[in-house]
N, C-alpha and C. Protein backbone atom coordinates (compact mmCIF):
# COMPACT_ATOMS: atom_id res chain seq x y z
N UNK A 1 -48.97 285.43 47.88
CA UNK A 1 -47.97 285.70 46.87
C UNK A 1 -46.59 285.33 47.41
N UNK A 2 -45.91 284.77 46.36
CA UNK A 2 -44.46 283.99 47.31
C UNK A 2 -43.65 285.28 47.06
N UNK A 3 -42.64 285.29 47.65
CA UNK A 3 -41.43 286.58 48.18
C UNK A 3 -40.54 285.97 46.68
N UNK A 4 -40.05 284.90 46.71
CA UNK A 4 -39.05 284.38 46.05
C UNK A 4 -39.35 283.47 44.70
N UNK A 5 -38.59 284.04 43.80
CA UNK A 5 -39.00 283.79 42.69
C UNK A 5 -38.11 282.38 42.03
N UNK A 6 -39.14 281.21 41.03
CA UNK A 6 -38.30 280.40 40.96
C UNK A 6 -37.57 280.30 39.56
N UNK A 7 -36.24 280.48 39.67
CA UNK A 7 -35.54 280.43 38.87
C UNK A 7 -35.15 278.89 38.11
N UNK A 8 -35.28 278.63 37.06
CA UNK A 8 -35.17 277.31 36.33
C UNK A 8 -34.02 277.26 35.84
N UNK A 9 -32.81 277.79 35.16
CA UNK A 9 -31.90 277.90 34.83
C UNK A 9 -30.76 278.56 34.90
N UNK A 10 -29.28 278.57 34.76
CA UNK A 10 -28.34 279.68 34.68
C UNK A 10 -27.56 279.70 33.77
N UNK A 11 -26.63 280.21 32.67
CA UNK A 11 -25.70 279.95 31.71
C UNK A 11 -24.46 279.59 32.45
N UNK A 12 -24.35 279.83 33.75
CA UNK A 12 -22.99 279.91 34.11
C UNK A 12 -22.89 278.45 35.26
N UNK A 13 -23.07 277.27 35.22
CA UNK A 13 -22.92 276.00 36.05
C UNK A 13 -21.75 275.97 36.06
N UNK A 14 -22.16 275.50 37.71
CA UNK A 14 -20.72 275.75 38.10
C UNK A 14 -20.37 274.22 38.30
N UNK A 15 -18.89 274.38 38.66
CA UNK A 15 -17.74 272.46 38.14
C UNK A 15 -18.98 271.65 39.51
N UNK A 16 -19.33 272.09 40.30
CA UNK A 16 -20.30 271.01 41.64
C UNK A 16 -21.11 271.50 41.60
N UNK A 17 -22.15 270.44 41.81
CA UNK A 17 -23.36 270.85 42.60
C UNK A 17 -23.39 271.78 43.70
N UNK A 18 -23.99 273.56 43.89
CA UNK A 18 -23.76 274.21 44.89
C UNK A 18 -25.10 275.05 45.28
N UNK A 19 -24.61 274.44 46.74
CA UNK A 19 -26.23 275.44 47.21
C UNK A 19 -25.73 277.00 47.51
N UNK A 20 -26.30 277.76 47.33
CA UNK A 20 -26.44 279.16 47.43
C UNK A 20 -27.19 279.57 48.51
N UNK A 21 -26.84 280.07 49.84
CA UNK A 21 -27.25 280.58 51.01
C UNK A 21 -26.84 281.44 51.29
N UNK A 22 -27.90 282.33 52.52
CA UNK A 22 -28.03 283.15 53.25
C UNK A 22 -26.79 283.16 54.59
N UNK A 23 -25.51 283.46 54.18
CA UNK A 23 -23.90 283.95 55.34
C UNK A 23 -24.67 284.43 56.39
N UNK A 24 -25.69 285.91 56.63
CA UNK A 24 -25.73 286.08 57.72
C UNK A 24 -27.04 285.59 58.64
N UNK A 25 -27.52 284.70 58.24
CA UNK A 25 -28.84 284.08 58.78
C UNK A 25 -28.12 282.79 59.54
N UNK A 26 -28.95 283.15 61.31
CA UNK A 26 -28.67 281.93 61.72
C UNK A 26 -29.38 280.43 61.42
N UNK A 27 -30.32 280.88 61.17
CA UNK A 27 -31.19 279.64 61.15
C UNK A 27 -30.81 279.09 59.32
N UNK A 28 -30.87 279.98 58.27
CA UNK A 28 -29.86 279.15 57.31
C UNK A 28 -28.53 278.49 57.40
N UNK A 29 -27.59 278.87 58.18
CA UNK A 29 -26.33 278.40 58.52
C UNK A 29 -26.67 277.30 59.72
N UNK A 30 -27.89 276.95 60.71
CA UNK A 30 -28.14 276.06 61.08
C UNK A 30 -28.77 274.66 59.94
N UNK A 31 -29.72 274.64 58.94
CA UNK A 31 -30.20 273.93 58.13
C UNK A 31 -28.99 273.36 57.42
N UNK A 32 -28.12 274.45 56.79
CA UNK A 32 -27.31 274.41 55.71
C UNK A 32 -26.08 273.34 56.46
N UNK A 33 -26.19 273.56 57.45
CA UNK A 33 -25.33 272.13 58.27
C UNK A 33 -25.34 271.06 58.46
N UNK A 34 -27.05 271.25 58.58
CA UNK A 34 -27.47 269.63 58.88
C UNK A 34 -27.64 268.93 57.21
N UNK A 35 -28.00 269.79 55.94
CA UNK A 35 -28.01 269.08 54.49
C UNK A 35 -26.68 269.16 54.30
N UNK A 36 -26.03 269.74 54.99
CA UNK A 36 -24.02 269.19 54.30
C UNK A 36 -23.42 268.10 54.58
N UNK A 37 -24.08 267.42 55.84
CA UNK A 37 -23.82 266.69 56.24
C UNK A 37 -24.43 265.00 55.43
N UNK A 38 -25.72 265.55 55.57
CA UNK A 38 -26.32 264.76 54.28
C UNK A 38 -26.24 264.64 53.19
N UNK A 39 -25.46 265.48 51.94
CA UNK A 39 -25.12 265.42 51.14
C UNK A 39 -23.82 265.77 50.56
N UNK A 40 -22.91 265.12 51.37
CA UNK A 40 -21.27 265.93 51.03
C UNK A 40 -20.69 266.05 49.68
N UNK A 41 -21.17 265.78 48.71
CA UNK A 41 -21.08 266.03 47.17
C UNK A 41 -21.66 267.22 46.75
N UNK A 42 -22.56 267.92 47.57
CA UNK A 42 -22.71 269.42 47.55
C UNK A 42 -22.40 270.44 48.18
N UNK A 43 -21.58 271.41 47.30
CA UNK A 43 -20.61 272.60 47.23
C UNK A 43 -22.09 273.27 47.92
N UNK A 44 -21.58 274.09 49.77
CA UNK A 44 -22.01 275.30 50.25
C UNK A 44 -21.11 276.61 49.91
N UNK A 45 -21.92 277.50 49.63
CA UNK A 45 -21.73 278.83 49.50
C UNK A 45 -22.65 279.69 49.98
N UNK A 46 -22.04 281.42 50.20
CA UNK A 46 -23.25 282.30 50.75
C UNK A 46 -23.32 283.01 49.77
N UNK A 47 -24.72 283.31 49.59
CA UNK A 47 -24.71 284.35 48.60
C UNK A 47 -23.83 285.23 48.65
N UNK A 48 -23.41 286.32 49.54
CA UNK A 48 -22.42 287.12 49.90
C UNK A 48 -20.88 286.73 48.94
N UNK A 49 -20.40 285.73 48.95
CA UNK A 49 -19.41 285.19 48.32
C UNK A 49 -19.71 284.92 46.86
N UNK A 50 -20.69 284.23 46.59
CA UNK A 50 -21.08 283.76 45.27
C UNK A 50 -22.05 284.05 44.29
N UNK A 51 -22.60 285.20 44.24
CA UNK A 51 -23.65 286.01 43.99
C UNK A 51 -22.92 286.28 42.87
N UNK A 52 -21.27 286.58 42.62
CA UNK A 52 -21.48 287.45 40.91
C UNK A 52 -20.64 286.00 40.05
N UNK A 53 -20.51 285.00 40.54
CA UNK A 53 -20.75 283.36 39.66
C UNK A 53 -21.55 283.38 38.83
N UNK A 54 -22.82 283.82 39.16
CA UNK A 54 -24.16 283.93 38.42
C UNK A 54 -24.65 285.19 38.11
N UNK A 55 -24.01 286.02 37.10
CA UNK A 55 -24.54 287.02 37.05
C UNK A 55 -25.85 287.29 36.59
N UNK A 56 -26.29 286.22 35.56
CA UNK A 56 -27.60 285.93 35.63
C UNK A 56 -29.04 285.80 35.99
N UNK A 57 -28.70 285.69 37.42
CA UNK A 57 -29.45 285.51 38.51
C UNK A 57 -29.33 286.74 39.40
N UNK A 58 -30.48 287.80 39.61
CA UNK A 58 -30.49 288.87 40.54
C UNK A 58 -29.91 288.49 41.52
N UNK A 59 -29.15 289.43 42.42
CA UNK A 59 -29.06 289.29 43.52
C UNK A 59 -30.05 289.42 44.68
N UNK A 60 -30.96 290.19 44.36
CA UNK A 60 -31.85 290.42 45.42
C UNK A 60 -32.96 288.87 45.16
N UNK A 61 -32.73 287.72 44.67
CA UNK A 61 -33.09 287.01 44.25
C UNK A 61 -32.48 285.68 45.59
N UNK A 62 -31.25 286.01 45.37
CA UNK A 62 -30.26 285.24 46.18
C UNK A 62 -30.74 285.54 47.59
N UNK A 63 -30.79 287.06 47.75
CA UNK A 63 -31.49 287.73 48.91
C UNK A 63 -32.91 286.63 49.68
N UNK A 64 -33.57 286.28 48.61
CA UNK A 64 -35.20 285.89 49.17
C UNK A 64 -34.95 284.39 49.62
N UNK A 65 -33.95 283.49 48.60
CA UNK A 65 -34.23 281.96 49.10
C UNK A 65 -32.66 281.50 48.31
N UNK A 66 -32.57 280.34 49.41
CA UNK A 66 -32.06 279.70 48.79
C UNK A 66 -31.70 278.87 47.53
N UNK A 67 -30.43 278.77 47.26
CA UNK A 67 -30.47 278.47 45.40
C UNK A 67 -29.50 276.98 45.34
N UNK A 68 -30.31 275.78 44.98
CA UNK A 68 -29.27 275.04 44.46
C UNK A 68 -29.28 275.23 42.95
N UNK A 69 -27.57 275.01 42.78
CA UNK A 69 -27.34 275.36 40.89
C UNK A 69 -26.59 274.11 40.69
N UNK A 70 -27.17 273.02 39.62
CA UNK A 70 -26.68 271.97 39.34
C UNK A 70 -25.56 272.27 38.32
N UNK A 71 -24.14 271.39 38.14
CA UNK A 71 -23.50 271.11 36.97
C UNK A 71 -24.04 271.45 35.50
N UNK A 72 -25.50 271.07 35.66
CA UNK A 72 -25.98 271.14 33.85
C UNK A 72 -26.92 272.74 33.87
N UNK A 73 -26.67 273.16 34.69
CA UNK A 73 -27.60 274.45 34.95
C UNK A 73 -28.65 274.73 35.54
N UNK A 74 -29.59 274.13 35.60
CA UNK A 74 -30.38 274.13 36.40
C UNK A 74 -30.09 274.67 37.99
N UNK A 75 -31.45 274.48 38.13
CA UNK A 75 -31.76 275.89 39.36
C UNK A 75 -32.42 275.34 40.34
N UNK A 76 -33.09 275.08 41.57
CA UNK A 76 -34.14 274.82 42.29
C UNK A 76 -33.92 275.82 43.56
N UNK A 77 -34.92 276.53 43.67
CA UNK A 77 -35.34 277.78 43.93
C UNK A 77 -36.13 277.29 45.98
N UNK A 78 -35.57 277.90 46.76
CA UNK A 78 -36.79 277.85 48.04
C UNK A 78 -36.86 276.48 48.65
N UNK A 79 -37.87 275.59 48.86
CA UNK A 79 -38.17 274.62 49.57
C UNK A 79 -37.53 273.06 48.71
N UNK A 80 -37.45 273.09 47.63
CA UNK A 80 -36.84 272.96 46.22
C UNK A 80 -35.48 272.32 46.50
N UNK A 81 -35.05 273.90 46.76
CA UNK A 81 -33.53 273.35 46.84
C UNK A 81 -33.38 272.50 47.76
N UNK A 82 -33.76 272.81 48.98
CA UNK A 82 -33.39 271.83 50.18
C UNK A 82 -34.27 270.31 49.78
N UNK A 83 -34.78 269.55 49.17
CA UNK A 83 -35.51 268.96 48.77
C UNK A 83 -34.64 268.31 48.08
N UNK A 84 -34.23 268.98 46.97
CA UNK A 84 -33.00 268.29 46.13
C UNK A 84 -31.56 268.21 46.61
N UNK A 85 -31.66 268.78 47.88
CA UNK A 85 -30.06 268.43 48.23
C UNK A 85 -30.40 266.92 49.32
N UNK A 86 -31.76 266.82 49.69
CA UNK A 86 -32.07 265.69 50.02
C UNK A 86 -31.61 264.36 49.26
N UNK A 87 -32.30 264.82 48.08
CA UNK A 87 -32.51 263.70 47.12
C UNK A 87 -30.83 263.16 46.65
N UNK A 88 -29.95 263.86 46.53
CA UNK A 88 -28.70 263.88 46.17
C UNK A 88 -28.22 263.30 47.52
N UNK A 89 -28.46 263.07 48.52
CA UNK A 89 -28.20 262.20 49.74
C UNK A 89 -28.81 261.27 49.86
N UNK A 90 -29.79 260.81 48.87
CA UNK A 90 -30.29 259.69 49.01
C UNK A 90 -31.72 259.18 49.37
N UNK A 91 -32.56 260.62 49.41
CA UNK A 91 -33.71 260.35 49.66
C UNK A 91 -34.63 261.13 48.96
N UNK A 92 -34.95 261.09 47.64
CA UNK A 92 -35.77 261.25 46.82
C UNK A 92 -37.30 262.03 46.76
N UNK A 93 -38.11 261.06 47.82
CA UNK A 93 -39.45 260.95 47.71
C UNK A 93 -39.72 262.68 47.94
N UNK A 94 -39.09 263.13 48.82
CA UNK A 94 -39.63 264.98 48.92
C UNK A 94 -39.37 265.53 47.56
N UNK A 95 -38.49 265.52 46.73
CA UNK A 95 -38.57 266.37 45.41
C UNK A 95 -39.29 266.04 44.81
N UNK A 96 -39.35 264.34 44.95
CA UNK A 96 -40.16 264.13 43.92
C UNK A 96 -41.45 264.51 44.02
N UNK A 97 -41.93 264.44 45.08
CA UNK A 97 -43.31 264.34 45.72
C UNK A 97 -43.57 266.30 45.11
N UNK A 98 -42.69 266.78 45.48
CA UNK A 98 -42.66 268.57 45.55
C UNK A 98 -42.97 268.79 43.61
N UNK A 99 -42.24 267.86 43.21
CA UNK A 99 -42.71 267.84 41.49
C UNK A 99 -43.68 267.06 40.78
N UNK A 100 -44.43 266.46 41.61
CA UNK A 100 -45.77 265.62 40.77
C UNK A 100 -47.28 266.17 41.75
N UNK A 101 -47.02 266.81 43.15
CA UNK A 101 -48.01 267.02 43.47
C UNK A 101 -48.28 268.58 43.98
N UNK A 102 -49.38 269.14 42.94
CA UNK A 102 -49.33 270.64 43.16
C UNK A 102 -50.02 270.75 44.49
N UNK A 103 -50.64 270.30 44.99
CA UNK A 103 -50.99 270.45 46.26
C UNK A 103 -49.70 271.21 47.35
N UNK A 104 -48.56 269.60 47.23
CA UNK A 104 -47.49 269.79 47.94
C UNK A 104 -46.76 271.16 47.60
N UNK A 105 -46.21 271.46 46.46
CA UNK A 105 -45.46 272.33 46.39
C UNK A 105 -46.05 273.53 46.91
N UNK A 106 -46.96 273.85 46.53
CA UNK A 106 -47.93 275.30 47.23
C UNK A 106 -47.69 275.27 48.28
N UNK A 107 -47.97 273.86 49.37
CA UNK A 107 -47.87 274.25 50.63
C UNK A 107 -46.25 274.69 50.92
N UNK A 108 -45.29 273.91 50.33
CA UNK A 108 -44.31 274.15 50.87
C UNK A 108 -43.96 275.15 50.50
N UNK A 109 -43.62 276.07 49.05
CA UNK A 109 -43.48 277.28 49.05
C UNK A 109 -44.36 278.35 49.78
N UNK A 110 -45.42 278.05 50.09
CA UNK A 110 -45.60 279.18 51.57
C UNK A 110 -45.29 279.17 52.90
N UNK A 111 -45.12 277.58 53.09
CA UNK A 111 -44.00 277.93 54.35
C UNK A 111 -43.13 278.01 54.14
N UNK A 112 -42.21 278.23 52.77
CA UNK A 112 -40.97 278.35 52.94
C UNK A 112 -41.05 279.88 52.56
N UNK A 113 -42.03 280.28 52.45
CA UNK A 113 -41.45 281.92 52.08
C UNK A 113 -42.52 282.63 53.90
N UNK A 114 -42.80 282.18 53.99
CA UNK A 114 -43.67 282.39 55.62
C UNK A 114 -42.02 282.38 56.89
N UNK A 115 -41.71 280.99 56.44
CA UNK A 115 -40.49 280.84 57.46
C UNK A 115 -39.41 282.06 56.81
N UNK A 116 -38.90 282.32 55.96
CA UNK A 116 -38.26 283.15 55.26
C UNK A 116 -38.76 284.46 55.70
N UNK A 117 -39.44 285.01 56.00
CA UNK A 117 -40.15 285.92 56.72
C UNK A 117 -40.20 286.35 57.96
N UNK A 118 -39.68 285.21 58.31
CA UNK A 118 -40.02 285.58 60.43
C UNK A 118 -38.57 284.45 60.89
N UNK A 119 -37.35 284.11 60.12
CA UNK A 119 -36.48 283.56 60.41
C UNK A 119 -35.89 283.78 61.77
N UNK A 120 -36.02 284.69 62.28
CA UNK A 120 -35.27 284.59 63.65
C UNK A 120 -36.45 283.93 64.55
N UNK A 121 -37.46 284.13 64.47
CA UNK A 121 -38.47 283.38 65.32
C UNK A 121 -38.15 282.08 64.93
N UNK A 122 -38.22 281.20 63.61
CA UNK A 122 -38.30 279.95 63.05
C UNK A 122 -36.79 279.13 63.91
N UNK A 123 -36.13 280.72 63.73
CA UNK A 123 -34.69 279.62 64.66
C UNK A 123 -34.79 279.60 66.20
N UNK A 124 -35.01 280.38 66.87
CA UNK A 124 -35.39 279.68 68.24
C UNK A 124 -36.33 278.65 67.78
N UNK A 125 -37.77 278.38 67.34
CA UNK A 125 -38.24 277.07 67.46
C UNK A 125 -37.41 276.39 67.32
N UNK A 126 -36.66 276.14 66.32
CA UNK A 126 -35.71 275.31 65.44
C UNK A 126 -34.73 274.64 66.96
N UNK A 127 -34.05 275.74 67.87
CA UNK A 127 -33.38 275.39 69.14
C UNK A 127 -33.66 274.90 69.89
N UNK A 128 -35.44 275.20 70.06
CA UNK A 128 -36.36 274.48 71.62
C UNK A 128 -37.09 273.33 71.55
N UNK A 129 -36.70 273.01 69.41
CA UNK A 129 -37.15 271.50 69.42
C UNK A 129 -36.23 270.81 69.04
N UNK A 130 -34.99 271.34 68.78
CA UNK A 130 -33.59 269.98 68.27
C UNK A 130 -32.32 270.45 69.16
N UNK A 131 -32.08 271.33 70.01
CA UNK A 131 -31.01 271.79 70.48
C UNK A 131 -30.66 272.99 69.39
N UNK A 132 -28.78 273.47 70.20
CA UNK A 132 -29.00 274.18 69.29
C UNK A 132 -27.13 274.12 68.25
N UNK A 133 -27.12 272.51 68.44
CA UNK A 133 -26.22 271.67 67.71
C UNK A 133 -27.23 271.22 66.58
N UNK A 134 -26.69 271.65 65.15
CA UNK A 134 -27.11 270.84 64.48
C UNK A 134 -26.25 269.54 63.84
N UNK A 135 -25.12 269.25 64.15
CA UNK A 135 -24.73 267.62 63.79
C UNK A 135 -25.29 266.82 65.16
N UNK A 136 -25.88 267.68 66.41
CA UNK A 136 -26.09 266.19 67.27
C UNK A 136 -27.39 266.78 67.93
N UNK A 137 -28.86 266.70 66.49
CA UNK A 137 -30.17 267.09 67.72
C UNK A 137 -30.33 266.36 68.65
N UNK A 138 -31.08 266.97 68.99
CA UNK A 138 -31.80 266.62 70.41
C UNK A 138 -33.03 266.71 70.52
N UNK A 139 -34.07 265.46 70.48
CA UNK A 139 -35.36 265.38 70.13
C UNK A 139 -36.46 266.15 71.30
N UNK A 140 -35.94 267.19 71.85
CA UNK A 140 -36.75 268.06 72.77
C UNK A 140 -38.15 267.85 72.80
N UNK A 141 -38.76 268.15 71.45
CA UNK A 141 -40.27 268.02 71.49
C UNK A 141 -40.84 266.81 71.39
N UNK A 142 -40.24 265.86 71.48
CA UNK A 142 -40.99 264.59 71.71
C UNK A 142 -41.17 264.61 73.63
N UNK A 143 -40.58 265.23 74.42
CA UNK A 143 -40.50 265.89 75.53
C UNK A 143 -42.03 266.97 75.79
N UNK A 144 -41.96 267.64 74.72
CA UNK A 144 -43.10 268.82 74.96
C UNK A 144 -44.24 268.29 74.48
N UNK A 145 -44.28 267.18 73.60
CA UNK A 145 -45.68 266.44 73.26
C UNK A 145 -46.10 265.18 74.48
N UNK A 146 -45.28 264.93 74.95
CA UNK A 146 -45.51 264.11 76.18
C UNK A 146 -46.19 264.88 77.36
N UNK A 147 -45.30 266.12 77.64
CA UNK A 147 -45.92 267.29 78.83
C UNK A 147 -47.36 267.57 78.25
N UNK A 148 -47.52 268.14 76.91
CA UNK A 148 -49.09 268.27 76.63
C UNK A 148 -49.68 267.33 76.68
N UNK A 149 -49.57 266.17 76.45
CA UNK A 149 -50.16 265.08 76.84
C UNK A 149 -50.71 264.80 77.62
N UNK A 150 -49.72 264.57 78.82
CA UNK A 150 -49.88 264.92 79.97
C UNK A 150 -50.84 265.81 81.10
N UNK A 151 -50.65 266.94 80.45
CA UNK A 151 -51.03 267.99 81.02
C UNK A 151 -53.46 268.09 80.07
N UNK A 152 -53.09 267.90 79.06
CA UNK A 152 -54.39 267.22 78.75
C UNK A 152 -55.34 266.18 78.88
N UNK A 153 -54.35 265.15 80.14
CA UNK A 153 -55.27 264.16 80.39
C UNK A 153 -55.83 264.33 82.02
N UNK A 154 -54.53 265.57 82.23
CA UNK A 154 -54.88 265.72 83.91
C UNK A 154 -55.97 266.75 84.06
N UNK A 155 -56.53 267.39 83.28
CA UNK A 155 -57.39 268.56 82.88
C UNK A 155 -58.69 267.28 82.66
């Protein structure tokens, strides 16, 4: 059962495209850096700040996942949003892929409500495989797949 519910619409669109995040989560304020960067035509906000924009939209809603809210209203809810703030940078194929194949979306809304769940664990991984800069990773685990490698051929 997913934590976070997906919201399709709001009455209240706001003048930009804006994602709606989690202020005191590190590992959201790590992600939410690296898609700003990728999509600088989309307005960041924390829920904390922007939660009564949309009164529409529960807050304890804002609480579970991330929210992009387009200009025309629309909503994309969880794995979704980050997907479409992709696509608005220029790379498509994940939303799209997330909207024609039910396979995909299932999986990704349970890891995105799984990772949403155990976020402070997800952000150390997040550190011990990209650094813990997100404008300049650092491909660490191409490092730790070499050592297992390694370490599986000497066995």
């Amino acid at each position: 059962m997913l934590v976070f519910k997906k919201i399709q619409y709001t009455k209240n669109p706001p003048p930009q495209h804006t994602l709606i995040w989690d202020g005191e989560c590190g590992f959201c304020k790590f992600w939410k850096t690296r898609w700003q960067q990728k999509s600088p035509e989309v307005i960041f906000k924390t829920y904390q700040q922007a939660a009564k924009e949309f009164p529409d939209i529960p807050l304890k809603e804002f609480k579970k996942a991330s929210r992009l809210i387009e200009t025309d209203g629309s909503v994309y809810s969880g794995p979704d949003s980050a997907f479409r703030i992709l696509c608005h940078g220029g790379k498509k194929a994940w939303h799209e892929l997330y909207n024609s194949a039910s396979w995909f979306s299932y999986i990704s809304d349970h890891a995105y409500n799984h990772i949403a769940k155990n976020r402070h664990f997800y952000f150390r991984i997040t550190k011990a495989l990209v650094g813990k800069d997100p404008l300049n990773p650092k491909y660490y685990w191409v490092f730790y797949c070499i050592l297992i490698i390694l370490i599986l051929i000497a066995l």
